[in-house]
Protein backbone atom coordinates (compact mmCIF):
# COMPACT_ATOMS: atom_id res chain seq x y z
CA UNK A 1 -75.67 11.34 1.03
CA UNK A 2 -73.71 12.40 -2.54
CA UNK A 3 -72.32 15.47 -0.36
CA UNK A 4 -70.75 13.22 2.40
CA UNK A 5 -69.69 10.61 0.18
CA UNK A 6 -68.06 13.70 -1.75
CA UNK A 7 -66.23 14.73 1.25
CA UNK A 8 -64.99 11.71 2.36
CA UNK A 9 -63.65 10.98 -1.05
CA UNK A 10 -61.85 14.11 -1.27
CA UNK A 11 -60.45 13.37 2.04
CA UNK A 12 -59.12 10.52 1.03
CA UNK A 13 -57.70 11.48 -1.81
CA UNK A 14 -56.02 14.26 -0.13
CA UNK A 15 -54.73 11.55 2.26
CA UNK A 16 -53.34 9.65 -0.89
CA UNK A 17 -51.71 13.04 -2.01
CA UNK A 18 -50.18 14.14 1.56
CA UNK A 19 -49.11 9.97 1.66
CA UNK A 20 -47.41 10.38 -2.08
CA UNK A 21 -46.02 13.65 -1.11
CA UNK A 22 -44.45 12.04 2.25
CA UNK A 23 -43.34 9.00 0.23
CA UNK A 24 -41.74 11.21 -2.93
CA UNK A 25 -39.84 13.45 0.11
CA UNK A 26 -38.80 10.13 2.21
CA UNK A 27 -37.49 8.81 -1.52
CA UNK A 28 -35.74 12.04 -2.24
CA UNK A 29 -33.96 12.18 1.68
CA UNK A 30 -33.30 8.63 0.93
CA UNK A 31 -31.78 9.58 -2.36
CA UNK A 32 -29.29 12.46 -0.58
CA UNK A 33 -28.35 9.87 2.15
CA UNK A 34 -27.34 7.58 -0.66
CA UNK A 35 -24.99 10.10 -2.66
CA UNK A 36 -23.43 11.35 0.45
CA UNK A 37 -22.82 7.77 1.15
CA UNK A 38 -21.54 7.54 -2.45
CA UNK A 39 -19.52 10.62 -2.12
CA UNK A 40 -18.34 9.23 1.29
CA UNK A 41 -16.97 5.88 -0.53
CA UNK A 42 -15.57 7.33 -3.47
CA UNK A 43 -13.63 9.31 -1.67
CA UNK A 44 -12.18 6.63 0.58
CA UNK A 45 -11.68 5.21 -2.95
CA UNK A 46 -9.98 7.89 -4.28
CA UNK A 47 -7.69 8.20 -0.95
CA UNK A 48 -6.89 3.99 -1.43
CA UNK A 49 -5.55 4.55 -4.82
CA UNK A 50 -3.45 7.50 -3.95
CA UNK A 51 -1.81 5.22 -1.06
CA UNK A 52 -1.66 1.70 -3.27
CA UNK A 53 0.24 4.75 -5.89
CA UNK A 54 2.34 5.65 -3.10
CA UNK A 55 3.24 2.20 -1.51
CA UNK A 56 3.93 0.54 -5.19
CA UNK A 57 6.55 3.94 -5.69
CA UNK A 58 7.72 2.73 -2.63
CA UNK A 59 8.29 -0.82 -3.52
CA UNK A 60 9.74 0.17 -6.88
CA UNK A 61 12.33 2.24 -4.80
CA UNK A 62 13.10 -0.82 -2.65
CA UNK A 63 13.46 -3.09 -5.21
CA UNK A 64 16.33 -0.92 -7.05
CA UNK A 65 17.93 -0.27 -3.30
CA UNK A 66 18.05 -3.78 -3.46
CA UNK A 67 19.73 -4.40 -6.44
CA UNK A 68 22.29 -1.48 -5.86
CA UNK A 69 23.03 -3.18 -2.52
CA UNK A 70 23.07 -7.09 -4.15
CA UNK A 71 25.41 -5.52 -6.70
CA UNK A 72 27.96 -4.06 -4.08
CA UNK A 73 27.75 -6.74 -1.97
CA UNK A 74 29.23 -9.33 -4.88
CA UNK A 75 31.91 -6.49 -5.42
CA UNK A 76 33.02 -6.67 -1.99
CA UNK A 77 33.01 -10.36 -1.91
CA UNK A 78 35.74 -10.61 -5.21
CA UNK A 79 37.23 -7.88 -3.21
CA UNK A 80 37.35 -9.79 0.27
CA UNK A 81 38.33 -13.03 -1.79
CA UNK A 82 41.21 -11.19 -3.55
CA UNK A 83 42.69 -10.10 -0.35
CA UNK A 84 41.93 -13.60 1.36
CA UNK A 85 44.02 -14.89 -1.34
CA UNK A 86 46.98 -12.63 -0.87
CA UNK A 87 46.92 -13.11 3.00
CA UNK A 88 47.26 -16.83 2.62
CA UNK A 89 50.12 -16.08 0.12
CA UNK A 90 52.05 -13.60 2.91
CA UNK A 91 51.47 -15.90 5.38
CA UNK A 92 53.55 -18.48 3.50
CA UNK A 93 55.99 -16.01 2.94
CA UNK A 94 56.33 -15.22 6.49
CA UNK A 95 56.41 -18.90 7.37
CA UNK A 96 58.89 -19.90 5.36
CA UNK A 97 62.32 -17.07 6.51
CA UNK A 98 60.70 -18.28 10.23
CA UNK A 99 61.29 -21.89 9.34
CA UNK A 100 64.67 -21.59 7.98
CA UNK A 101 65.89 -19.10 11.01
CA UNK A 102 64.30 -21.96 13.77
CA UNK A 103 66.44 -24.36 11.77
CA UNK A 104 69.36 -22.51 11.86
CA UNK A 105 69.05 -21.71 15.75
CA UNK A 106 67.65 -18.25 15.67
């Protein structure tokens, strides 16, 4: 009876073993799986902060195209405003000799 209790005791503990052995590999696979998806992310990560780099370069770029073009834009409007001005003036100039030549019969 001792001898067959022996040998199914040893079979089960060799069950327990092969079962540990099976659960350390399945925690080790799991492990891997979990670092490549790691890996997986931090690249992805990595490749997000290169482009949010990239796009705020961008923006900073924009921003001072912006300014450039606000700046000549308010030149161009003294500029247009000036000339405005000195149209209005020739056109008095011009309306004035008509009006005294109309007047005269010319």
């Amino acid at each position: 009876m001792s001898n067959g209790d022996d040998l199914t005791y040893e079979n089960e503990i060799k069950k327990i073993k092969i079962g540990l052995t099976d659960l350390e590999d399945a925690k080790k696979e799991a492990d891997i799986l979990m670092i490549k998806k790691v890996e997986k992310y931090e690249a992805q990560i990595k490749d997000l902060k290169n482009e949010i780099d990239r796009l705020s370069e961008e923006n900073s770029n924009f921003k001072i195209i912006s300014n450039s073009h606000k700046e000549l834009n308010g030149e161009l409007q003294i500029k247009v405003n000036k000339l405005e001005k000195k149209i209005r003036i020739l056109e008095t100039k011009i309306e004035d000799p008509l009006t005294v030549l109309k007047k005269a019969g010319f």
